[in-house]
PDB file of N, CA and C in Angstrom:
ATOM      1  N   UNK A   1      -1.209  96.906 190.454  1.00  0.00           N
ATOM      2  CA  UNK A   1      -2.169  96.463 189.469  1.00  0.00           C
ATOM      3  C   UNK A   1      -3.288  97.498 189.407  1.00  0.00           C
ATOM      4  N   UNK A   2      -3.534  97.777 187.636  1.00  0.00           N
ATOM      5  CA  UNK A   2      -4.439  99.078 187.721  1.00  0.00           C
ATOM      6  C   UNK A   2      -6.154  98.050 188.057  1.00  0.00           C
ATOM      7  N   UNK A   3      -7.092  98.726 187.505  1.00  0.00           N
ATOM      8  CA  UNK A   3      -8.264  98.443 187.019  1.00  0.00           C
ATOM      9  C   UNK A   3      -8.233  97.687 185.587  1.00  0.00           C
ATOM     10  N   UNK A   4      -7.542  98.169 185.147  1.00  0.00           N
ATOM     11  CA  UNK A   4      -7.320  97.541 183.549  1.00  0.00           C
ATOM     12  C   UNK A   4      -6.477  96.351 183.908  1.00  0.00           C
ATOM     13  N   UNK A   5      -5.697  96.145 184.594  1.00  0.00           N
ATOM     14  CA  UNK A   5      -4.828  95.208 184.670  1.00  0.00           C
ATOM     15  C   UNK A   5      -5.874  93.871 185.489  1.00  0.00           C
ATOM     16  N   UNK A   6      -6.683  94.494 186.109  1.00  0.00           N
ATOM     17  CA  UNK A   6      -7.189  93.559 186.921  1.00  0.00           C
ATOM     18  C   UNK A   6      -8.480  92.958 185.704  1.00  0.00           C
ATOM     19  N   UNK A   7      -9.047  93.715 185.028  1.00  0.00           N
ATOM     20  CA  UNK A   7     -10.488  93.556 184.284  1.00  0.00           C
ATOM     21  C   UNK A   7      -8.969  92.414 182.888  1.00  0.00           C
ATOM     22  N   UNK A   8      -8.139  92.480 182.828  1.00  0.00           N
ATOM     23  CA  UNK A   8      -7.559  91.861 181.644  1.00  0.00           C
ATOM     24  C   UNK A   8      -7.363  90.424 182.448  1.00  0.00           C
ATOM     25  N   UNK A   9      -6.960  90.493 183.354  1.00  0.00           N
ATOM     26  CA  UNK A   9      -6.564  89.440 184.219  1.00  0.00           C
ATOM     27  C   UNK A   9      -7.676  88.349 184.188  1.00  0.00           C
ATOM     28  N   UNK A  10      -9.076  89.157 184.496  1.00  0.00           N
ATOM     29  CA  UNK A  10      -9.922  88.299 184.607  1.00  0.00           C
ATOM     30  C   UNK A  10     -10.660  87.714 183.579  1.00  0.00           C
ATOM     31  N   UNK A  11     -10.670  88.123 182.151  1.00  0.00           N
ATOM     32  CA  UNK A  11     -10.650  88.646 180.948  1.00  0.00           C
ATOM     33  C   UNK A  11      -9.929  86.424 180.783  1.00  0.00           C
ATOM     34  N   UNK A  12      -8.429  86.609 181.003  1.00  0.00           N
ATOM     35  CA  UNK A  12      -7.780  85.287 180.614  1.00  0.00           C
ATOM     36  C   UNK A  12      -8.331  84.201 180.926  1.00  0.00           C
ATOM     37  N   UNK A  13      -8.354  84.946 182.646  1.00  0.00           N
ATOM     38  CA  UNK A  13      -8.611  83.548 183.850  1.00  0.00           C
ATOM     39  C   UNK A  13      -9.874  82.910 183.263  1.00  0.00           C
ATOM     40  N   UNK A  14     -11.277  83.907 183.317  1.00  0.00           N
ATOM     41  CA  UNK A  14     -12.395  83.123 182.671  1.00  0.00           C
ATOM     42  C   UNK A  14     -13.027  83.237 181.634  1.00  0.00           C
ATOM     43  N   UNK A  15     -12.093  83.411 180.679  1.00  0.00           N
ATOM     44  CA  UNK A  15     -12.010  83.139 179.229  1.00  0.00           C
ATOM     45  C   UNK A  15     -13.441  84.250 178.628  1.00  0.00           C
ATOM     46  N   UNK A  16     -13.307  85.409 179.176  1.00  0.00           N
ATOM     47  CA  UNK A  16     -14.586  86.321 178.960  1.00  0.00           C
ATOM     48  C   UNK A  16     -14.005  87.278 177.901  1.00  0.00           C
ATOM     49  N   UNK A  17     -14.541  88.064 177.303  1.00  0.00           N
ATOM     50  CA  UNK A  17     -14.351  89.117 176.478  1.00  0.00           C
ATOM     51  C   UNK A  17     -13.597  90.242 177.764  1.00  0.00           C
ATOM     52  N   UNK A  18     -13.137  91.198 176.859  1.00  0.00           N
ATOM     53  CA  UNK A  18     -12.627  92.348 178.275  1.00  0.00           C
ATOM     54  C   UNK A  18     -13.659  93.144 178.528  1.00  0.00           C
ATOM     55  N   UNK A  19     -15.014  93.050 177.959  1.00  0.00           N
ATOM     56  CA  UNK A  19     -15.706  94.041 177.823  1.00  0.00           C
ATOM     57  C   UNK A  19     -16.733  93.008 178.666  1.00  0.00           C
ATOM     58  N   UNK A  20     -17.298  92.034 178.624  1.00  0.00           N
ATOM     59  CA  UNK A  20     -17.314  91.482 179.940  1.00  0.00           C
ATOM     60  C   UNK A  20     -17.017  90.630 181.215  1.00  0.00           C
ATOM     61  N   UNK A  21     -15.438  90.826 181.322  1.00  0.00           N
ATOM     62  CA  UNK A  21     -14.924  91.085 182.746  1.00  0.00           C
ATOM     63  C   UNK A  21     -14.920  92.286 182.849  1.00  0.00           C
ATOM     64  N   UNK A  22     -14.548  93.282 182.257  1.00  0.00           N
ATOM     65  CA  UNK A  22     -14.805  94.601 182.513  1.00  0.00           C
ATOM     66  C   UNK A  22     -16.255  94.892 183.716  1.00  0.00           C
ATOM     67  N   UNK A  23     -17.513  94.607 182.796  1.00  0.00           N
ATOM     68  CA  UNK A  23     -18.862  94.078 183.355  1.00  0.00           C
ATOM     69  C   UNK A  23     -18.897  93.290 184.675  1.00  0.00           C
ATOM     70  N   UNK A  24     -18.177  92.116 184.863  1.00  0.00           N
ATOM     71  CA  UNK A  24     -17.917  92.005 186.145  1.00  0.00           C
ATOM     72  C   UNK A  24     -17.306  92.568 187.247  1.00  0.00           C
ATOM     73  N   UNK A  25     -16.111  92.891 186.715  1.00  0.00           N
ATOM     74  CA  UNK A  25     -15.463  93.042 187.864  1.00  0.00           C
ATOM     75  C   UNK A  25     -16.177  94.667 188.251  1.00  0.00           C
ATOM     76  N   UNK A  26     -17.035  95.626 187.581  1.00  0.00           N
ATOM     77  CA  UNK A  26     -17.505  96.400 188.205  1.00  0.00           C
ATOM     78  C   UNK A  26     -18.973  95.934 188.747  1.00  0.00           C
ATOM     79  N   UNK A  27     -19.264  95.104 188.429  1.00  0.00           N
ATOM     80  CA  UNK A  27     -20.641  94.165 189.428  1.00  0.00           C
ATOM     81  C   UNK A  27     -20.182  94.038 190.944  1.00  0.00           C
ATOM     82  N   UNK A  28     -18.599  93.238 190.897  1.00  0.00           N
ATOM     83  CA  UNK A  28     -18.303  92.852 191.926  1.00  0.00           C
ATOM     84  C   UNK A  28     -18.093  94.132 192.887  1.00  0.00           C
ATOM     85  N   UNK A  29     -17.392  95.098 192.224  1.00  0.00           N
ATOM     86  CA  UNK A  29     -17.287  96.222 192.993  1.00  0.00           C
ATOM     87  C   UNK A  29     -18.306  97.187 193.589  1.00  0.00           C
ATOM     88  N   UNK A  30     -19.321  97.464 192.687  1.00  0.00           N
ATOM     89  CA  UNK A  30     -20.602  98.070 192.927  1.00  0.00           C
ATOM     90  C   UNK A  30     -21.154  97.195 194.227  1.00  0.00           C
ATOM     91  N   UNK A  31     -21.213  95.859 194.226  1.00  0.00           N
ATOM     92  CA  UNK A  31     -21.829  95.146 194.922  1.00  0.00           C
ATOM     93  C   UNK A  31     -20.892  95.261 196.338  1.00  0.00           C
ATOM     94  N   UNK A  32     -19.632  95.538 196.768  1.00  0.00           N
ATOM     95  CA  UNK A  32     -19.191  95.127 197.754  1.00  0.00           C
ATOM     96  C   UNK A  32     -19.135  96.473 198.430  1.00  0.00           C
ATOM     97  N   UNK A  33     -19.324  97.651 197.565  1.00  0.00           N
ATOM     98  CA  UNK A  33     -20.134  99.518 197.931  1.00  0.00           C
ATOM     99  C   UNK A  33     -20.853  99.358 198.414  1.00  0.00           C
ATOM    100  N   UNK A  34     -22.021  99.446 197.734  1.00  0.00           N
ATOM    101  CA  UNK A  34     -23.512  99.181 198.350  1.00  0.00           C
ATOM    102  C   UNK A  34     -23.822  98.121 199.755  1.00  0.00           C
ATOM    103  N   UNK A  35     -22.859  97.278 199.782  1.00  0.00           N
ATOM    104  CA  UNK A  35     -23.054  96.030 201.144  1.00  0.00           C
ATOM    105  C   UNK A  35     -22.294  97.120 202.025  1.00  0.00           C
ATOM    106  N   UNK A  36     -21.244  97.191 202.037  1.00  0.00           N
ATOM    107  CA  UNK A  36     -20.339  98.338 203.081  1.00  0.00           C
ATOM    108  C   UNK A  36     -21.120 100.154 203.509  1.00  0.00           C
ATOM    109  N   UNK A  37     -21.646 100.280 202.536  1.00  0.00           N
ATOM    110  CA  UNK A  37     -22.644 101.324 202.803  1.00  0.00           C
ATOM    111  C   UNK A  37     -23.756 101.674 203.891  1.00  0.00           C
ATOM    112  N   UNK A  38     -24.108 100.437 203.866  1.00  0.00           N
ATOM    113  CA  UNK A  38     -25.229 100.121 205.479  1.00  0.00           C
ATOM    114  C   UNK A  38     -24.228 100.584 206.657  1.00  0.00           C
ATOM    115  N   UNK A  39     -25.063 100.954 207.410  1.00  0.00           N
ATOM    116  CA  UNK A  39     -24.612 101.403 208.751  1.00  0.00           C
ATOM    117  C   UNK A  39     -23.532 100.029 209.634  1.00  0.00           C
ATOM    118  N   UNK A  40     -23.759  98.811 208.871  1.00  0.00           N
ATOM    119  CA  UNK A  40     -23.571  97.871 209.901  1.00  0.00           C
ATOM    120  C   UNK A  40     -22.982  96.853 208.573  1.00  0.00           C
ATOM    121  N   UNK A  41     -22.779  97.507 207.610  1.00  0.00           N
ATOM    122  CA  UNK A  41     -22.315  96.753 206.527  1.00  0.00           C
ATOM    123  C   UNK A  41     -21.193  95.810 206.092  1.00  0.00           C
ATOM    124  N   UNK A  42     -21.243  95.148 205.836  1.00  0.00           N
ATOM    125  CA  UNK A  42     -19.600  93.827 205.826  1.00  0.00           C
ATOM    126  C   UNK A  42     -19.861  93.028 204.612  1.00  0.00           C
ATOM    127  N   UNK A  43     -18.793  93.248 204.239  1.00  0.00           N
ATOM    128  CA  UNK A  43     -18.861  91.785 202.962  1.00  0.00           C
ATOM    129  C   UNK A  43     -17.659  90.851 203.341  1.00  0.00           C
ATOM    130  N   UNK A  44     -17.446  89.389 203.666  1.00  0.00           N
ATOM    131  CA  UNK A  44     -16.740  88.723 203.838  1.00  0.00           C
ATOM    132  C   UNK A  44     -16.479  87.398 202.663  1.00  0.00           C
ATOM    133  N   UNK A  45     -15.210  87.460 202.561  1.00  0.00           N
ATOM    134  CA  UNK A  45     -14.836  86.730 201.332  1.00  0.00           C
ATOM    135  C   UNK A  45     -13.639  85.713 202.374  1.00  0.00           C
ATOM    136  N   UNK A  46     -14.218  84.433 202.431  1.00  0.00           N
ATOM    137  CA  UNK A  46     -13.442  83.349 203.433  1.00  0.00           C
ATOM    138  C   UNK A  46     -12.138  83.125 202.399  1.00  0.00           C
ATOM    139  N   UNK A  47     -10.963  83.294 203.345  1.00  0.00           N
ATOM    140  CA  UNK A  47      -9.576  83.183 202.884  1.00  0.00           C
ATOM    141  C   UNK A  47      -9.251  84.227 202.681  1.00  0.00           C
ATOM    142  N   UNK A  48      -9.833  85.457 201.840  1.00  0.00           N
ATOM    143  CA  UNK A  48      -9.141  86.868 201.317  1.00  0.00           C
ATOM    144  C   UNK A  48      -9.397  87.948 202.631  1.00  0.00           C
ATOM    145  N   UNK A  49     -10.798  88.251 202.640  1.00  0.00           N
ATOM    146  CA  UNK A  49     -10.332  88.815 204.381  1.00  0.00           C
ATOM    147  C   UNK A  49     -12.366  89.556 203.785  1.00  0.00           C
ATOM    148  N   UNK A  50     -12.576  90.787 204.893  1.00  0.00           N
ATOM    149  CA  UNK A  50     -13.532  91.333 204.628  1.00  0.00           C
ATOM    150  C   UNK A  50     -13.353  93.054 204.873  1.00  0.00           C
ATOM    151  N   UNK A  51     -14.515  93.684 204.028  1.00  0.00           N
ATOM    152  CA  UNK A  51     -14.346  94.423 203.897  1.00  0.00           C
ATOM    153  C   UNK A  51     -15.959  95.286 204.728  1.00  0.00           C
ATOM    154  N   UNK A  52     -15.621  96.406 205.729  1.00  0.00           N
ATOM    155  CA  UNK A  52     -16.679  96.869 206.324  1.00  0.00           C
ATOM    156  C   UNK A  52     -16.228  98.544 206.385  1.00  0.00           C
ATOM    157  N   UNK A  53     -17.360  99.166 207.247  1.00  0.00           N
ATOM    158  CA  UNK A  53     -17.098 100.386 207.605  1.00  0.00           C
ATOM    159  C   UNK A  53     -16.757 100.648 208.951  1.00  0.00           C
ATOM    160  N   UNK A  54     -16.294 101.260 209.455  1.00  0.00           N
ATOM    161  CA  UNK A  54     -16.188 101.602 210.993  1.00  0.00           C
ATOM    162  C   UNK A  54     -16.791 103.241 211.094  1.00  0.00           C
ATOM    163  N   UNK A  55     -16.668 103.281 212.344  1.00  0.00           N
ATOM    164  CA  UNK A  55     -16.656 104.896 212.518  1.00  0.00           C
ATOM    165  C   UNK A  55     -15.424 105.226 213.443  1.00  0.00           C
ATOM    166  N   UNK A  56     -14.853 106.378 213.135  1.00  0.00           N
ATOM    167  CA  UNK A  56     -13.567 106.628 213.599  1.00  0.00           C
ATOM    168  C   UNK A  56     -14.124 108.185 214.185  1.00  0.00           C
ATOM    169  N   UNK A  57     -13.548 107.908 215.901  1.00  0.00           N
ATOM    170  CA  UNK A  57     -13.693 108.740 217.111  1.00  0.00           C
ATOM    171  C   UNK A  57     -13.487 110.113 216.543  1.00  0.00           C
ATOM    172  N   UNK A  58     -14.021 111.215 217.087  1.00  0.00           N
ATOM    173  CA  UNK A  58     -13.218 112.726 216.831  1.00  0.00           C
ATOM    174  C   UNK A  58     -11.749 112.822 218.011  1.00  0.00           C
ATOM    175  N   UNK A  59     -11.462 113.745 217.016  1.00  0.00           N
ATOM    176  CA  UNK A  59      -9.969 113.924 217.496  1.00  0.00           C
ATOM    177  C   UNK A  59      -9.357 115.225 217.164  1.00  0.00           C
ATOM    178  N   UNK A  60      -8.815 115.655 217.923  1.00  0.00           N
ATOM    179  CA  UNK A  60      -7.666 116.945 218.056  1.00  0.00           C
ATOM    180  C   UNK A  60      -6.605 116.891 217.605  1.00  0.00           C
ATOM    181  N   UNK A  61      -6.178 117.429 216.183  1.00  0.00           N
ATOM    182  CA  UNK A  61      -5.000 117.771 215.821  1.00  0.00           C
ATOM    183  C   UNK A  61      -5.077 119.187 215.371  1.00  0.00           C
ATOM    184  N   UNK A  62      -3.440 119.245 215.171  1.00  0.00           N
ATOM    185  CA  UNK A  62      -2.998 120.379 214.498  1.00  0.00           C
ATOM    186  C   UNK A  62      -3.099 120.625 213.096  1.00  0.00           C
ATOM    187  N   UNK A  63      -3.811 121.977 212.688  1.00  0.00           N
ATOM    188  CA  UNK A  63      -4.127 122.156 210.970  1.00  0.00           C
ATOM    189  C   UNK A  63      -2.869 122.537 210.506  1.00  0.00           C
ATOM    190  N   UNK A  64      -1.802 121.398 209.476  1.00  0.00           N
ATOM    191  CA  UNK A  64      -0.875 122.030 208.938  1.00  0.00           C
ATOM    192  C   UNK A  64      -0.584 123.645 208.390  1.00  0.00           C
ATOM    193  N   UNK A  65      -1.786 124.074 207.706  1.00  0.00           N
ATOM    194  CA  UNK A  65      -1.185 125.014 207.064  1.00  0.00           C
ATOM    195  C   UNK A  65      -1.191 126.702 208.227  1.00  0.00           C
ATOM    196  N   UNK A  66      -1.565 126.387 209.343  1.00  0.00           N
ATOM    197  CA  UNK A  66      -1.905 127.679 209.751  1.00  0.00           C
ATOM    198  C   UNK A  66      -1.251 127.368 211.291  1.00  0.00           C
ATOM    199  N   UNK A  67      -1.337 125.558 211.855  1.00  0.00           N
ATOM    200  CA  UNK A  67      -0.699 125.427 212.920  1.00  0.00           C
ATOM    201  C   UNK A  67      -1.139 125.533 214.434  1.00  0.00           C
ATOM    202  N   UNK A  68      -2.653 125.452 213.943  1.00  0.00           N
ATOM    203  CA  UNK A  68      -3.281 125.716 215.245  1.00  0.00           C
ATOM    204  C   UNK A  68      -3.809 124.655 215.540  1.00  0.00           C
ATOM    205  N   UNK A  69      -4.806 124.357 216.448  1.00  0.00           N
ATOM    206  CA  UNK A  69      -5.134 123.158 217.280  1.00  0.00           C
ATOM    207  C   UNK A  69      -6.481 123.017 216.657  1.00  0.00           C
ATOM    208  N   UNK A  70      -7.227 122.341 216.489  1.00  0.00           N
ATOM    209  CA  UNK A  70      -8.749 121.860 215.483  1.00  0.00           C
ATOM    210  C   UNK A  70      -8.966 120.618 216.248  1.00  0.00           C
ATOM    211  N   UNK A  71     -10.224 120.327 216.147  1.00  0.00           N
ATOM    212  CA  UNK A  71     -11.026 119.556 216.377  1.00  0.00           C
ATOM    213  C   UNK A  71     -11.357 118.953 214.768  1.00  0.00           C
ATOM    214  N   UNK A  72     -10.948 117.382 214.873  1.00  0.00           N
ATOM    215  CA  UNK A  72     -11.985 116.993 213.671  1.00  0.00           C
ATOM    216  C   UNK A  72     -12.936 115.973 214.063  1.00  0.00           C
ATOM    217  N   UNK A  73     -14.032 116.086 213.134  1.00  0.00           N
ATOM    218  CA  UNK A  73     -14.900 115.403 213.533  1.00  0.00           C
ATOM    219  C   UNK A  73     -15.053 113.808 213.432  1.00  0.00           C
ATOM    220  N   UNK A  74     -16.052 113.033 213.986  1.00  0.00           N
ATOM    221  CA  UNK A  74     -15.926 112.123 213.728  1.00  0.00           C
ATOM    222  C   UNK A  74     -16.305 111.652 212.025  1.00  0.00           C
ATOM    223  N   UNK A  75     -16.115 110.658 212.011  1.00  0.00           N
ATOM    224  CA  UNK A  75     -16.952 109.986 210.966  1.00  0.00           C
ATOM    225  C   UNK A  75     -16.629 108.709 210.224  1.00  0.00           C
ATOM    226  N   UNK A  76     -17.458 108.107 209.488  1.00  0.00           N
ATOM    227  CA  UNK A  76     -17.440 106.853 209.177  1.00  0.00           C
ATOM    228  C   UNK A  76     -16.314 106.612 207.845  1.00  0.00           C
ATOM    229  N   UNK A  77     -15.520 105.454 207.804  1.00  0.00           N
ATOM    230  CA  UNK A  77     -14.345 105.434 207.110  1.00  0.00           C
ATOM    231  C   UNK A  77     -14.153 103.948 206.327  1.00  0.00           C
ATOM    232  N   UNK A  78     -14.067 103.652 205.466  1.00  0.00           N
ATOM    233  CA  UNK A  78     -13.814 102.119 204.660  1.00  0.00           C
ATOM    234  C   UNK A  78     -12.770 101.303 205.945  1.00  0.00           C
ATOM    235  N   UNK A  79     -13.312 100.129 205.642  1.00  0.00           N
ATOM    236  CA  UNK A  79     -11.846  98.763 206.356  1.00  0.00           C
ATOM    237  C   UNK A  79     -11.472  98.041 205.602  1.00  0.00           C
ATOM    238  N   UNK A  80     -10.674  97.381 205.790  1.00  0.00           N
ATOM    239  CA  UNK A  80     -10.734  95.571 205.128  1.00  0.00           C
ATOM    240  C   UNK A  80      -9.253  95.402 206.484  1.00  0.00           C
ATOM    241  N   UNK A  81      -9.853  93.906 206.762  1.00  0.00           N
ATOM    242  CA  UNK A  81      -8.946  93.081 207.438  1.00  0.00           C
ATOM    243  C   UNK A  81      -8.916  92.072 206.843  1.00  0.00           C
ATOM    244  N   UNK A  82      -7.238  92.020 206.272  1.00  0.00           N
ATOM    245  CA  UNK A  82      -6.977  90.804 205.641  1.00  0.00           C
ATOM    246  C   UNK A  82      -7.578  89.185 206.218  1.00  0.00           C
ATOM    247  N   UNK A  83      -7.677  88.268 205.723  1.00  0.00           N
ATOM    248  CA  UNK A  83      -8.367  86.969 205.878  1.00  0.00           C
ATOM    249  C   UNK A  83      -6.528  86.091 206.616  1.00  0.00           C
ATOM    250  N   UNK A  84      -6.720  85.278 207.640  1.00  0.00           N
ATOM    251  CA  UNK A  84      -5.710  83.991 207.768  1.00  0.00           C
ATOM    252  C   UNK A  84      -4.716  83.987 205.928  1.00  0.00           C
ATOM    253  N   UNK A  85      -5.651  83.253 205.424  1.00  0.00           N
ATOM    254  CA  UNK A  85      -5.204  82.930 204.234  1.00  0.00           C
ATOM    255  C   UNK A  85      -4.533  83.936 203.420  1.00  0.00           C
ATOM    256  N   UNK A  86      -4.933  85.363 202.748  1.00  0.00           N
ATOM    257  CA  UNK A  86      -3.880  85.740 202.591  1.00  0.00           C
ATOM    258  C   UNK A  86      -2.943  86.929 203.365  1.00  0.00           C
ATOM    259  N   UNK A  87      -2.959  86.745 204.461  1.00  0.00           N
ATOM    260  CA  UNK A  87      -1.601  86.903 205.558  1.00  0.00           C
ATOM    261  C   UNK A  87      -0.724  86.290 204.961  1.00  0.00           C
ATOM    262  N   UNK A  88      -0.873  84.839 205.193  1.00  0.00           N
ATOM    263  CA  UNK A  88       0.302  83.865 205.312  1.00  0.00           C
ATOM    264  C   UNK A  88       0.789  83.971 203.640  1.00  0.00           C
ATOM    265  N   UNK A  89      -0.184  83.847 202.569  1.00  0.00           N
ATOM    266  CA  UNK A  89       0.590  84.016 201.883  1.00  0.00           C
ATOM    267  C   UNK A  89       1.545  85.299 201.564  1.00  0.00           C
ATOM    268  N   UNK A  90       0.943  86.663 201.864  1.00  0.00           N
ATOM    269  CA  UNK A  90       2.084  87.629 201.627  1.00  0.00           C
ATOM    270  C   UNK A  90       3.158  87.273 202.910  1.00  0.00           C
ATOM    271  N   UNK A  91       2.990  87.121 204.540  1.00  0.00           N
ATOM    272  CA  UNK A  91       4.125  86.336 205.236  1.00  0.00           C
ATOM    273  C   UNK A  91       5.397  86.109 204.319  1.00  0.00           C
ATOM    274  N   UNK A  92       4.871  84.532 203.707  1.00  0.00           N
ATOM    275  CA  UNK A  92       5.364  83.949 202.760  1.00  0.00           C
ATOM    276  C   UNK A  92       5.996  84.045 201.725  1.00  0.00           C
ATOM    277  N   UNK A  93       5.252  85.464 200.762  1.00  0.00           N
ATOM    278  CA  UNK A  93       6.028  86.192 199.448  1.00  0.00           C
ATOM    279  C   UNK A  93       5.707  84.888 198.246  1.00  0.00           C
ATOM    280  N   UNK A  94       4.461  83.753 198.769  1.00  0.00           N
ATOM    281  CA  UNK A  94       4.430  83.044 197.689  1.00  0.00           C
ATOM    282  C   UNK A  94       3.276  83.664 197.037  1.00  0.00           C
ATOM    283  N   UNK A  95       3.168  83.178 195.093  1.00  0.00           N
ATOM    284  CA  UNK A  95       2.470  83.737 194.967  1.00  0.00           C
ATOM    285  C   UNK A  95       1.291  82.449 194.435  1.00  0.00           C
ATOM    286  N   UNK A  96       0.390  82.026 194.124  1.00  0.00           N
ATOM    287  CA  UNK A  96      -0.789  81.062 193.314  1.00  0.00           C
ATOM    288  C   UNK A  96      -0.358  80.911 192.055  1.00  0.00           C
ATOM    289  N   UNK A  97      -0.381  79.545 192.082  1.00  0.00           N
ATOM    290  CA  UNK A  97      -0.017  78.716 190.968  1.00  0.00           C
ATOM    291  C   UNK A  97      -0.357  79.293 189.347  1.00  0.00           C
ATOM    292  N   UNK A  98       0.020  79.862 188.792  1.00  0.00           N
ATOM    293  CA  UNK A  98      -0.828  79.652 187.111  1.00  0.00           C
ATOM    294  C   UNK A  98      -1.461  78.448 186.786  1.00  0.00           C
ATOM    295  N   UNK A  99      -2.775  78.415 186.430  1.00  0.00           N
ATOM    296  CA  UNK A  99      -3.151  77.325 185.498  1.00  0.00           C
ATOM    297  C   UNK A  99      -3.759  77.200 183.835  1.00  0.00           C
TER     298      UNK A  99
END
């Protein structure tokens, strides 16, 4: 599912113009940036899962193109851990009712 697919989607579900779900669904997104952005940042959505930053250790690998040994550095990286709720439903392979 693109961006368009998702802004049309939401467009049906709550009976909005596409031009504003469009408007939302980049509210929602801007808004869940800016929360994850803080040093200590998390947005949690009960049932779907949440979304934070971590920082990920430095580490030693090999640079493909030349094959030598590098150091990369650390640094801070997007998360999301899925929620209980939808685990089980992908588990499951069911999908939410149409209404």
């Amino acid at each position: 599912m693109t961006k368009k697919d998702l802004v049309a989607h939401v467009s049906v579900k709550a009976g909005l113009t596409k031009r504003q779900a469009g408007m939302a669904v980049d509210a929602l997104l801007d808004g869940i940036t800016n929360a994850i952005l803080a040093p200590e940042g998390k947005v949690s959505l009960v049932g779907f899962g949440t979304f934070s930053n971590k920082q990920r250790a430095a580490r030693t690998g090999v640079d493909p193109q030349k094959g030598t040994k590098r150091v990369f550095p650390a640094k801070r990286v997007p998360h999301f851990k899925a929620g209980k709720s939808l685990k089980d439903l992908v588990e499951k392979g069911k999908r939410t009712r149409k209404r």
